[in-house]
Protein backbone atom coordinates (compact mmCIF):
# COMPACT_ATOMS: atom_id res chain seq x y z
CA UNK A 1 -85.63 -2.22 21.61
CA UNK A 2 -87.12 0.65 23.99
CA UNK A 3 -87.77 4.23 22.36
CA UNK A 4 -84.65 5.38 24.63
CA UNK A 5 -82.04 2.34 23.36
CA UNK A 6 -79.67 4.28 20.31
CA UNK A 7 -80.30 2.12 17.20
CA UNK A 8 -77.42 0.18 16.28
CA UNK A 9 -76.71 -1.94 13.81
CA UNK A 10 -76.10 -5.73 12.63
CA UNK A 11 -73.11 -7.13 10.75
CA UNK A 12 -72.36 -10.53 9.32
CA UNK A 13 -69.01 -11.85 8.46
CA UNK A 14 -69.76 -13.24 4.56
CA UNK A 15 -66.38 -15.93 4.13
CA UNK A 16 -65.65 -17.13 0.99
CA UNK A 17 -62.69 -18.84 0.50
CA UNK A 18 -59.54 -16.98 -0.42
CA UNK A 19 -61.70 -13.91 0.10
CA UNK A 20 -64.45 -12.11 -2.14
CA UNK A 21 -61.69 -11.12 -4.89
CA UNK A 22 -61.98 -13.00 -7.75
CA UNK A 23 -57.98 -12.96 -7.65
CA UNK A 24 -57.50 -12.63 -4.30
CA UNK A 25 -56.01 -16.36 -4.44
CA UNK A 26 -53.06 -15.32 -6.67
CA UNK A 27 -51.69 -12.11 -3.62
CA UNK A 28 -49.30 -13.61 -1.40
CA UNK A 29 -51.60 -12.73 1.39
CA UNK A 30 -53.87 -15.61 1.12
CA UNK A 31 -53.74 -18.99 2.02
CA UNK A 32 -56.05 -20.67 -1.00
CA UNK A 33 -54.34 -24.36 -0.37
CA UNK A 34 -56.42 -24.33 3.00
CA UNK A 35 -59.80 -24.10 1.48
CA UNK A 36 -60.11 -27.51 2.74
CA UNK A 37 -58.75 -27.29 6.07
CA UNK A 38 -61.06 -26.54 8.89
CA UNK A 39 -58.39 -24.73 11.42
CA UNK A 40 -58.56 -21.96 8.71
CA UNK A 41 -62.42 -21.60 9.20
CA UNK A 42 -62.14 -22.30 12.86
CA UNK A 43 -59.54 -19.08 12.96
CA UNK A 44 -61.92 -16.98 10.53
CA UNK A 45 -65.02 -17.73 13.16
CA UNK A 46 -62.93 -16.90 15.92
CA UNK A 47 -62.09 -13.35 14.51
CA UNK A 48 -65.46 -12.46 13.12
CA UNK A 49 -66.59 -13.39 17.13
CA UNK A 50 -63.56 -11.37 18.48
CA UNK A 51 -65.15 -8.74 16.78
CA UNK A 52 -68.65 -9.25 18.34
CA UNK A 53 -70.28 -9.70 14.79
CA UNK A 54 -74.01 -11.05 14.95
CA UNK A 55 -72.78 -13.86 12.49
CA UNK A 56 -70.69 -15.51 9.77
CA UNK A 57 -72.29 -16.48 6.33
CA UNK A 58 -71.65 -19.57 3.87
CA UNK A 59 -72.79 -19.22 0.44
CA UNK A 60 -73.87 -22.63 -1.61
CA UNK A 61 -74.50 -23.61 -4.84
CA UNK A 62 -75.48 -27.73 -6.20
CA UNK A 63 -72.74 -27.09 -9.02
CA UNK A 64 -68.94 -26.00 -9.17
CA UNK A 65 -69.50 -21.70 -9.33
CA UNK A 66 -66.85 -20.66 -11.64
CA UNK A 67 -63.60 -21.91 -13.66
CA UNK A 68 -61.60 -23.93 -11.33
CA UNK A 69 -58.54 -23.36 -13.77
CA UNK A 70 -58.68 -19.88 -12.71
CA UNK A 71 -60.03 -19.55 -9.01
CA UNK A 72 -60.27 -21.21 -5.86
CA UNK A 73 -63.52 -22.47 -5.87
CA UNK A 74 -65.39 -25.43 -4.42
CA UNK A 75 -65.19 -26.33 -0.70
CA UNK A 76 -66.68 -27.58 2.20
CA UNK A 77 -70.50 -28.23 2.42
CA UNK A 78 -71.57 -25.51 4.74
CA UNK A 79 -74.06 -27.35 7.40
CA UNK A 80 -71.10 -30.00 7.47
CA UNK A 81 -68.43 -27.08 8.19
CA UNK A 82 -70.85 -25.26 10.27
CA UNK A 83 -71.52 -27.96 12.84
CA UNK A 84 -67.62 -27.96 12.98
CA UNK A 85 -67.59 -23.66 13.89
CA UNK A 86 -70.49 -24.60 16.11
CA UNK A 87 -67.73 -26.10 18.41
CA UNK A 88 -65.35 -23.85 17.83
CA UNK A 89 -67.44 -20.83 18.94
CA UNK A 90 -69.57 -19.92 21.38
CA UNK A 91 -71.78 -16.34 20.36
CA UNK A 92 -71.80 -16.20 16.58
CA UNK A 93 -74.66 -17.06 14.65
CA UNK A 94 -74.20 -19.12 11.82
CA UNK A 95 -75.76 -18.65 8.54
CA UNK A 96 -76.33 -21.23 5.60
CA UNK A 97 -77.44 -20.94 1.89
CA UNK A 98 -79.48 -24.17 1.27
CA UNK A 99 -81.60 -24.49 -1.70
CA UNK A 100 -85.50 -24.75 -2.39
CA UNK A 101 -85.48 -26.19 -5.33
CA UNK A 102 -83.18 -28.72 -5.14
CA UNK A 103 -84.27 -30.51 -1.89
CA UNK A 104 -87.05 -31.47 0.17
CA UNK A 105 -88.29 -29.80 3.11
CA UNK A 106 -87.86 -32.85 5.95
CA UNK A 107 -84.20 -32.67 4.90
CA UNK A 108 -83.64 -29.19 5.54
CA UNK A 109 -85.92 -28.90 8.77
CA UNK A 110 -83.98 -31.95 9.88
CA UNK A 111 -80.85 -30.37 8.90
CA UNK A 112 -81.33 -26.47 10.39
CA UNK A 113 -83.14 -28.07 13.66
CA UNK A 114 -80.43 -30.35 14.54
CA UNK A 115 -77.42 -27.37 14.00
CA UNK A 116 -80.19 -25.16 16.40
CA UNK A 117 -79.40 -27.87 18.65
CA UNK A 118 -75.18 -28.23 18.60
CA UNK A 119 -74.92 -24.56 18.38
CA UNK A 120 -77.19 -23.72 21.35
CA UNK A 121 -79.66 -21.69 19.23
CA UNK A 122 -77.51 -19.99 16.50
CA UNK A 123 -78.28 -21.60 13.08
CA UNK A 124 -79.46 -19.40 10.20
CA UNK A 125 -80.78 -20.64 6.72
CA UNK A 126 -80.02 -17.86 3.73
CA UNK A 127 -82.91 -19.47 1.45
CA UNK A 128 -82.19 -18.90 -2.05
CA UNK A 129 -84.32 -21.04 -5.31
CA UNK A 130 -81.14 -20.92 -7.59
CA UNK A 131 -80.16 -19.22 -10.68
CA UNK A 132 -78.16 -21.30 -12.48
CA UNK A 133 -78.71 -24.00 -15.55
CA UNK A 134 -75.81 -25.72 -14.21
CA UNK A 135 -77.11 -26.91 -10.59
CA UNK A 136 -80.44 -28.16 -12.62
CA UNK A 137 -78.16 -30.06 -14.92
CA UNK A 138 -76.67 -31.67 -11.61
CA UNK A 139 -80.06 -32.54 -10.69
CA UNK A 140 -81.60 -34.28 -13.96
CA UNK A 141 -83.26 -31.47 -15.29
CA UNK A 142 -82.48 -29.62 -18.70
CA UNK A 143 -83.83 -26.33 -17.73
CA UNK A 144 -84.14 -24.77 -14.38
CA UNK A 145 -87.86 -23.76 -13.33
CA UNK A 146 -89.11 -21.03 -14.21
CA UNK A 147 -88.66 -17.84 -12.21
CA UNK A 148 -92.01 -17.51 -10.51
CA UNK A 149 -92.59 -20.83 -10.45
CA UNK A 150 -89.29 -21.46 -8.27
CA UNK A 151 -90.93 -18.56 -5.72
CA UNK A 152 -94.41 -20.02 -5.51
CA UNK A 153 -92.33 -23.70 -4.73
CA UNK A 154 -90.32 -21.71 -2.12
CA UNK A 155 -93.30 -20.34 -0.64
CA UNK A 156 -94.80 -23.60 0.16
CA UNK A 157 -91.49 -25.04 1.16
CA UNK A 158 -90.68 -22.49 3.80
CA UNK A 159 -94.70 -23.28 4.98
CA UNK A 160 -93.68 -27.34 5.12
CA UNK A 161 -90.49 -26.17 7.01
CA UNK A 162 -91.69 -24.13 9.94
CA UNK A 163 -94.88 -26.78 10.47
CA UNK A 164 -91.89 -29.31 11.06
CA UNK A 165 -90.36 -27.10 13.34
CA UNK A 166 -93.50 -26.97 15.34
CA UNK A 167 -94.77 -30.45 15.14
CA UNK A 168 -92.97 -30.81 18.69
CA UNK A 169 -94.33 -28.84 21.39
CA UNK A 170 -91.41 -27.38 23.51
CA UNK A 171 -92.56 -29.27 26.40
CA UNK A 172 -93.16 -32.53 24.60
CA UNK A 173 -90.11 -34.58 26.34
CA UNK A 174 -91.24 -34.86 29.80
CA UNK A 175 -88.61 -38.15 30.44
CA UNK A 176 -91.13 -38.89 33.30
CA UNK A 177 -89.60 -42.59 33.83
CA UNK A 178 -92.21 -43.63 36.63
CA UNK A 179 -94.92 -43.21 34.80
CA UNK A 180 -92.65 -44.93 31.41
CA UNK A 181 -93.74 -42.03 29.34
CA UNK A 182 -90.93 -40.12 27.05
CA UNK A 183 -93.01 -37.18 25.59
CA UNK A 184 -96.62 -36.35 26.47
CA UNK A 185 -99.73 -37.74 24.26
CA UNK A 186 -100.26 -35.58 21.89
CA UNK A 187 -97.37 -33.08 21.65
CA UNK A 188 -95.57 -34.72 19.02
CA UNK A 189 -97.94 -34.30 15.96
CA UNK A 190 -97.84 -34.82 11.81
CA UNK A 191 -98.32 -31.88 9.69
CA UNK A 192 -100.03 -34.22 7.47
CA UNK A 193 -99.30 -31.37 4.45
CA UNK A 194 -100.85 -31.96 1.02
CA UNK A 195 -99.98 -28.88 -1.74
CA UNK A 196 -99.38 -28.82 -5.20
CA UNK A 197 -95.55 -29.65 -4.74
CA UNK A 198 -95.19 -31.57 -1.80
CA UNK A 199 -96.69 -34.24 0.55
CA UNK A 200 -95.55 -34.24 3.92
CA UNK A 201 -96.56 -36.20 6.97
CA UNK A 202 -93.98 -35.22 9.60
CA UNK A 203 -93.72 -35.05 12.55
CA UNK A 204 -89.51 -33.95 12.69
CA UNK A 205 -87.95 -36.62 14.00
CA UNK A 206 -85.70 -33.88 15.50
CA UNK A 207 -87.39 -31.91 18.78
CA UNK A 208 -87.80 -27.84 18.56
CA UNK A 209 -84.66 -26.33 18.62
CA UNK A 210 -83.82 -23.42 21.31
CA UNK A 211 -84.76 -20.81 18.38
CA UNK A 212 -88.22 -22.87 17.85
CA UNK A 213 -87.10 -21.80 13.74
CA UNK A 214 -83.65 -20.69 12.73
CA UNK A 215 -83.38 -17.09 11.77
CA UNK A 216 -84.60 -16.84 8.06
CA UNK A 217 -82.94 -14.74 5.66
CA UNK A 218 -82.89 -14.03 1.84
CA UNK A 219 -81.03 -12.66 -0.65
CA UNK A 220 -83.13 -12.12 -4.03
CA UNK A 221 -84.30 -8.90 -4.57
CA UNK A 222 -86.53 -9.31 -8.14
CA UNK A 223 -90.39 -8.53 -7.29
CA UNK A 224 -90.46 -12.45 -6.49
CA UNK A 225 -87.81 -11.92 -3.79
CA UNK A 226 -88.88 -8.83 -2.26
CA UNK A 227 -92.49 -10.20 -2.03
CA UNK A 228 -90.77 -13.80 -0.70
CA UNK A 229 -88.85 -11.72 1.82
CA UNK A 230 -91.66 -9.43 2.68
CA UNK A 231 -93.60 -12.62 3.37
CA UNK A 232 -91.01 -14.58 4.94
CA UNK A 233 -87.54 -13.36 5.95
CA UNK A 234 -86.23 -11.89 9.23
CA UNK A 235 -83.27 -10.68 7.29
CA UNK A 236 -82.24 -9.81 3.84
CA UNK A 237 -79.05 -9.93 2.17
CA UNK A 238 -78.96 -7.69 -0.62
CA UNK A 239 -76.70 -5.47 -3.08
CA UNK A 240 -77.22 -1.77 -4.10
CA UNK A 241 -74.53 0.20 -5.61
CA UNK A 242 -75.39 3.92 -4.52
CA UNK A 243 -76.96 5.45 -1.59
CA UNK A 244 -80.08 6.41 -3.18
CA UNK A 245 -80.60 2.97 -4.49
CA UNK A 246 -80.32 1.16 -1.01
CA UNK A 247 -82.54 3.89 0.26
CA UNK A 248 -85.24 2.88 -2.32
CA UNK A 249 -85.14 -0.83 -1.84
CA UNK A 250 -85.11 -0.23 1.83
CA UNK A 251 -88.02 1.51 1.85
CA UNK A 252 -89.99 -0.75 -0.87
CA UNK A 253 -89.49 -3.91 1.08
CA UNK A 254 -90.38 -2.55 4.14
CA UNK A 255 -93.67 -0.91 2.97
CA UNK A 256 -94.43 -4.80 1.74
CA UNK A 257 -94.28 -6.26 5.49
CA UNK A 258 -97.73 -4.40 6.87
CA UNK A 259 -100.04 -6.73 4.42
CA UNK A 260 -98.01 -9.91 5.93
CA UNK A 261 -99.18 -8.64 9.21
CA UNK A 262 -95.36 -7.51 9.87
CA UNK A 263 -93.52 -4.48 11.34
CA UNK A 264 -90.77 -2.89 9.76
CA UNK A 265 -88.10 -4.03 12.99
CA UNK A 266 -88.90 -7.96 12.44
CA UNK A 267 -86.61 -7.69 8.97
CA UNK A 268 -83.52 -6.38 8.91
CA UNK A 269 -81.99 -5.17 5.60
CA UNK A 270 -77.96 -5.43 5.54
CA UNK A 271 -76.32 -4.46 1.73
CA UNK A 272 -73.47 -6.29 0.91
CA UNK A 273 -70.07 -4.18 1.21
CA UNK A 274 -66.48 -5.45 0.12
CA UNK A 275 -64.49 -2.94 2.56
CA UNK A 276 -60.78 -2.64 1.08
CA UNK A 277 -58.99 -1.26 4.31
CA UNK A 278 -55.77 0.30 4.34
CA UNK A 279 -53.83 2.76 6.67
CA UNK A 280 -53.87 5.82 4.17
CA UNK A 281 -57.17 6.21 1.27
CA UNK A 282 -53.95 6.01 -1.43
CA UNK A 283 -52.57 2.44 0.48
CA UNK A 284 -56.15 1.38 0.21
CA UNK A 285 -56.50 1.94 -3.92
CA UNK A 286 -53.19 0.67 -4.03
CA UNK A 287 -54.56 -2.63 -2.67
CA UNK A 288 -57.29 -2.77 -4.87
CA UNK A 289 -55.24 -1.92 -8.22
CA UNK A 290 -52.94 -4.61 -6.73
CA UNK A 291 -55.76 -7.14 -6.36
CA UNK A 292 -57.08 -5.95 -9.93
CA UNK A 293 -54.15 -5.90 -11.59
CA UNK A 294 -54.30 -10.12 -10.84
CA UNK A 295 -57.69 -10.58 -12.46
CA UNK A 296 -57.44 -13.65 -15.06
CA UNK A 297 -59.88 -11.43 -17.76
CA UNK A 298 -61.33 -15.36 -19.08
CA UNK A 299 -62.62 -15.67 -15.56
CA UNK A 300 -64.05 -12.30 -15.07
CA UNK A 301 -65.83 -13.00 -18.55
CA UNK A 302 -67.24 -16.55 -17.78
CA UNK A 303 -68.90 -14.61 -14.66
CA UNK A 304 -69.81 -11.48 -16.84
CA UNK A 305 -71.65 -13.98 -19.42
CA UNK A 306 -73.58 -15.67 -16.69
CA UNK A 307 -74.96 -12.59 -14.80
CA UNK A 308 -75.87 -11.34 -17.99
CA UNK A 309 -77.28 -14.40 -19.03
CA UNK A 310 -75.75 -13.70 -22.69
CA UNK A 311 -72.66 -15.13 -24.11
CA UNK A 312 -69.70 -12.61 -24.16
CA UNK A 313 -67.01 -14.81 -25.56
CA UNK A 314 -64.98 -13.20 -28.40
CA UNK A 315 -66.51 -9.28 -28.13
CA UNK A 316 -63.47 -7.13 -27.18
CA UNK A 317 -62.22 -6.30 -23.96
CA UNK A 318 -61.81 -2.58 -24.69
CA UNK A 319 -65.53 -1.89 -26.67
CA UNK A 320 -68.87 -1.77 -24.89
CA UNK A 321 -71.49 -4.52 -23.91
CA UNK A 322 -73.98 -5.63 -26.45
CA UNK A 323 -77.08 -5.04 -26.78
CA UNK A 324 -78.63 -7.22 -23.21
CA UNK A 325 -82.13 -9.10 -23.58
CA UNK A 326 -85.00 -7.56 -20.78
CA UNK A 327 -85.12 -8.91 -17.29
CA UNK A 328 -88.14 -9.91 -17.90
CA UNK A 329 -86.62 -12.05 -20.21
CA UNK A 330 -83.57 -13.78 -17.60
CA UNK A 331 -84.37 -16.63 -15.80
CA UNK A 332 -81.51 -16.48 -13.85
CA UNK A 333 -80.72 -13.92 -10.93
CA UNK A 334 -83.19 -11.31 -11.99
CA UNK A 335 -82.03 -8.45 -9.60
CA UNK A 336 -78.40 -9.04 -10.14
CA UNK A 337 -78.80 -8.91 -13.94
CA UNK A 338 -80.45 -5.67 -13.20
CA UNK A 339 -77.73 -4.18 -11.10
CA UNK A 340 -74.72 -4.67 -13.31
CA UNK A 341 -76.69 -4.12 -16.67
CA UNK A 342 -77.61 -0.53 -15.31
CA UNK A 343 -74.17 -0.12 -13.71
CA UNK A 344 -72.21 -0.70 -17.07
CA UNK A 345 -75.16 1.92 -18.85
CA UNK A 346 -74.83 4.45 -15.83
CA UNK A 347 -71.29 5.02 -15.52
CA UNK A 348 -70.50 4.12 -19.89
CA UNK A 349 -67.77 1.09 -18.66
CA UNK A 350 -66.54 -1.57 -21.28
CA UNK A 351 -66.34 -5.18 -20.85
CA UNK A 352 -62.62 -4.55 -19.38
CA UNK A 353 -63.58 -1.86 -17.10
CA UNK A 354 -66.78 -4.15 -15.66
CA UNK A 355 -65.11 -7.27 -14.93
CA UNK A 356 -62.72 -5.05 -12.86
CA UNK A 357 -65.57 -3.12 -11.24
CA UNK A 358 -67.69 -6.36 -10.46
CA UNK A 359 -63.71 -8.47 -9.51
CA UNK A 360 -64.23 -7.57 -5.72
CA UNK A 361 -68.20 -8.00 -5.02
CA UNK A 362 -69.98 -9.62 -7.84
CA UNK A 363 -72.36 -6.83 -7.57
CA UNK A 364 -72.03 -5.33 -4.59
CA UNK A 365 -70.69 -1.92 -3.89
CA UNK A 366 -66.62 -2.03 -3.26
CA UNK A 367 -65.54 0.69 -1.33
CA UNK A 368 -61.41 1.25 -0.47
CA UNK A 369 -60.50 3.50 2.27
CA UNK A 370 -59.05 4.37 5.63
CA UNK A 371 -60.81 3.01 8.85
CA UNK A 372 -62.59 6.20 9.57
CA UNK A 373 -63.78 6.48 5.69
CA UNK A 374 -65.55 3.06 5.82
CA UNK A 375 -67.07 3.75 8.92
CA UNK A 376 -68.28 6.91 7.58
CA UNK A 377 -69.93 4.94 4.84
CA UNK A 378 -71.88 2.67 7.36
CA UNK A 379 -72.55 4.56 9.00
CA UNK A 380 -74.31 7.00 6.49
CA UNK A 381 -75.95 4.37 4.86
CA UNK A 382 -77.43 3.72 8.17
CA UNK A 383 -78.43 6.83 9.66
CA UNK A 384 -79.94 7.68 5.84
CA UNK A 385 -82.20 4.95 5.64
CA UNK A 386 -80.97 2.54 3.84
CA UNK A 387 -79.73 -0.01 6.12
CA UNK A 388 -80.08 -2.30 9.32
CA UNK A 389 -76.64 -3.59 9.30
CA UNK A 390 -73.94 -4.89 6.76
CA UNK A 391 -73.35 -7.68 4.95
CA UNK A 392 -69.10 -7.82 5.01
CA UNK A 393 -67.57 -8.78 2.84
CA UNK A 394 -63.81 -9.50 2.88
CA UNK A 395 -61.76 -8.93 -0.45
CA UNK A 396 -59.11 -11.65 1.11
CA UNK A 397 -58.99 -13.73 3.54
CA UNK A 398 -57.13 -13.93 6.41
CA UNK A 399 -55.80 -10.36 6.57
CA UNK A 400 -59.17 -8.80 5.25
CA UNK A 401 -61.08 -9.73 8.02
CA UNK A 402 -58.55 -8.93 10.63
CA UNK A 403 -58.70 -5.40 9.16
CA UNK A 404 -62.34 -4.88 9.76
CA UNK A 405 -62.18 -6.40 12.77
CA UNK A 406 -59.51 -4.87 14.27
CA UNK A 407 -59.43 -1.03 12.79
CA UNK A 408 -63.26 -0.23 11.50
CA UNK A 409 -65.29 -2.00 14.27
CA UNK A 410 -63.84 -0.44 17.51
CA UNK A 411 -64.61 3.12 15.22
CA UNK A 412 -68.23 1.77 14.97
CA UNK A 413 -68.03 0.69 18.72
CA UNK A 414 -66.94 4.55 19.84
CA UNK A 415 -69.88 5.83 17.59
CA UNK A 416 -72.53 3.69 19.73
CA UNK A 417 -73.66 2.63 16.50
CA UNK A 418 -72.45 -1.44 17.15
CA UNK A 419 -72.13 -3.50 20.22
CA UNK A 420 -69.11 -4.07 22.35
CA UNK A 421 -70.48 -7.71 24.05
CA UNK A 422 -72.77 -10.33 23.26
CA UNK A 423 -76.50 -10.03 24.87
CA UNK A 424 -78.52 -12.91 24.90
CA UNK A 425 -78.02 -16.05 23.97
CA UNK A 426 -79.58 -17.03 20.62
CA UNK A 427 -78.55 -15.42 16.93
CA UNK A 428 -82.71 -14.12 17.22
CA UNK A 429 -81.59 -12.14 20.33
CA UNK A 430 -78.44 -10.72 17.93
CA UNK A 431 -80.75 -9.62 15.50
CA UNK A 432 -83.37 -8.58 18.40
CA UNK A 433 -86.05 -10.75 16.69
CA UNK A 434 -88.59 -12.92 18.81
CA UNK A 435 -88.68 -16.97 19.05
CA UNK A 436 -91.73 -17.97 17.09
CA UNK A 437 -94.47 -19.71 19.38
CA UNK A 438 -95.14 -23.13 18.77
CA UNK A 439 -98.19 -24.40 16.91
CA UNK A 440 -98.34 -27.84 17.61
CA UNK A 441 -100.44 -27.51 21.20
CA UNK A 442 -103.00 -26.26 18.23
């Protein structure tokens, strides 16, 4: 971007199911019995692209996240779904969450390379370690690693990754068929890796995608994530609850980049928002006391317990939290811990009054309003230095999408502040990030 192009910013469409509500299945406005039905994702992609968003989001986990008694959860597997939106669309990038500790890096090389290829250059891998007992227990393991140790696996994961991804030159198929020769000698290489967690030969049996590596992004934002990021990502997926706090993350993970030999524009920082839209501010609470007023309070407490990695069954709705171990102390989501432990202390809520605050974005700030209002908030935390670009999320799904689409981003389109057509042709040229050379001519 030249010194004379107005900033604008990013914004990816985060889907989850029946929306981001943890009740959102029970208002008459959602569809949750099409979880499993690919039209309904196909339709989703289609608006988040009618809207010119950079790109669309799956979240993962390896075990079933919540009660299934009381929420829609489960679903597709998101590469598998994504190769289906791949077809279905033609600009939006599409992001993944795909775990580092519980695969292997040829997989997910193999896996990210080939949807590079069907989408014409617009997959995106959210790289996460996992927080939860429950996927270890799905993977043989009693325990899940320890915190660090899951971050200094990732580390050399995401190095066995992009060598794959470069162990074909871009030229290597030449498909010269007089001289009988498929790809030249010597631009198809192993990475022959050796480390203290994996052993990797290579080469990919998959040739360099149109992105050379899919856009990297992250979502942890403990002093093992923000390093990890600082290190690694192109994008960051993260959740602050007030101004000032996005403004000091922001400007803590971008201090990080210089010693990685980065600039601050080749990571983009996009907070998580769960925009409640409605024609008048009082229609918009109304929706949200609606939306609360469904909350199943066992489910809201299951999820309570497990971001606070203590056991809340029993302890009345109506009295305060107890007293919470140190996050030095979780070995779970670190940051997340952090953000609802201070949020309950900051603002004096009870268990009751959290589960309802935390119903709509696990976390991340919830914010009901007109059009113009919710623009105003982007665009604040924007201009004030504490984001790139939004993370959206929808509090139900269909109509919560259409909302954004369709009332706040033509607002952000008249502000200059977000684009009204596609440029380029990759999800790197969305974000305005470069392709990574090759290495394998080395």
């Amino acid at each position: 971007m030249s010194a004379d192009t107005p900033r604008q910013f990013h914004l990816n469409a985060f889907l989850m199911n029946a929306g981001h509500h943890d009740a959102a299945w029970r208002h008459p406005r959602t569809r949750p019995e099409r979880i499993t039905d690919l039209s309904y994702f196909q339709e989703l992609a289609r608006t988040a692209e009618r809207g010119k968003l950079d790109s669309l989001f799956l979240a993962d986990g390896v075990a079933l996240w919540g009660n299934a008694r009381y929420n829609a959860v489960g679903g597709f597997e998101p590469l598998t779904l994504l190769s289906a939106l791949a077809v279905a669309t033609e600009h939006i990038g599409l992001i993944a969450t795909v775990s580092t500790t519980f695969n292997e890096p040829f997989h997910v090389a193999r896996k990210f390379a080939s949807l590079d290829h069907l989408s014409g250059g617009r997959a995106g891998w959210n790289i996460v370690t996992s927080g939860n007992v429950a996927e270890a227990r799905n993977f043989g393991r009693e325990e899940h690693l320890e915190h660090s140790l899951r971050y200094e696996r990732a580390a050399e994961f995401l190095d066995v990754t992009r060598a794959l991804w470069d162990s074909w030159r871009d030229d290597a198929a030449v498909v010269d068929r007089e001289r009988g020769v498929y790809a030249e000698e010597g631009a198809v290489r192993a990475i022959d890796h050796r480390g203290d967690h994996f052993r990797v030969d290579g080469p990919l049996n998959v040739p360099r995608s149109p992105q050379g590596h899919p856009l990297l992004v992250q979502a942890g934002s403990s002093e093992d994530g923000k390093e990890f990021a600082a290190r690694y990502a192109e994008a960051v997926f993260t959740a602050q609850q007030t101004l000032a706090d996005g403004q000091t993350f922001y400007k803590d993970l971008k201090s990080r980049l210089a010693k990685y030999g980065r600039t601050a524009d080749q990571l983009k920082i996009l907070p998580g928002i769960c925009p409640v839209v409605g024609g008048t501010e009082a229609e918009a609470r109304a929706l949200e006391d609606e939306l609360t007023g469904l909350q199943v309070p066992a489910y809201g407490l299951q999820q309570l317990s497990g971001m606070l990695g203590t056991d809340l069954t029993g302890l009345p709705l109506d009295g305060p939290l107890p007293e919470l171990p140190e996050e030095r102390d979780i070995n779970g989501n670190k940051s997340r811990f952090t953000l609802v432990a201070e949020l309950a202390r900051r603002e004096s809520l009870t268990i009751r009054e959290l589960i309802a605050r935390l119903g709509g974005g696990r976390g991340h700030r919830v914010f009901a309003g007109t059009p113009e209002q919710i623009a105003d908030q982007l665009e604040e935390w924007f201009t004030q230095g504490a984001a790139d670009g939004f993370n959206i999320m929808p509090p139900y799904l269909p109509g919560g999408l259409d909302d954004f689409v369709d009332h706040v981003v033509p607002l952000l389109q008249r502000r200059g502040l977000f684009r009204t057509e596609y440029a380029g042709r990759t999800l790197r040229d969305r974000y305005g990030l470069e392709r990574p050379a090759g290495r394998a001519a080395a």
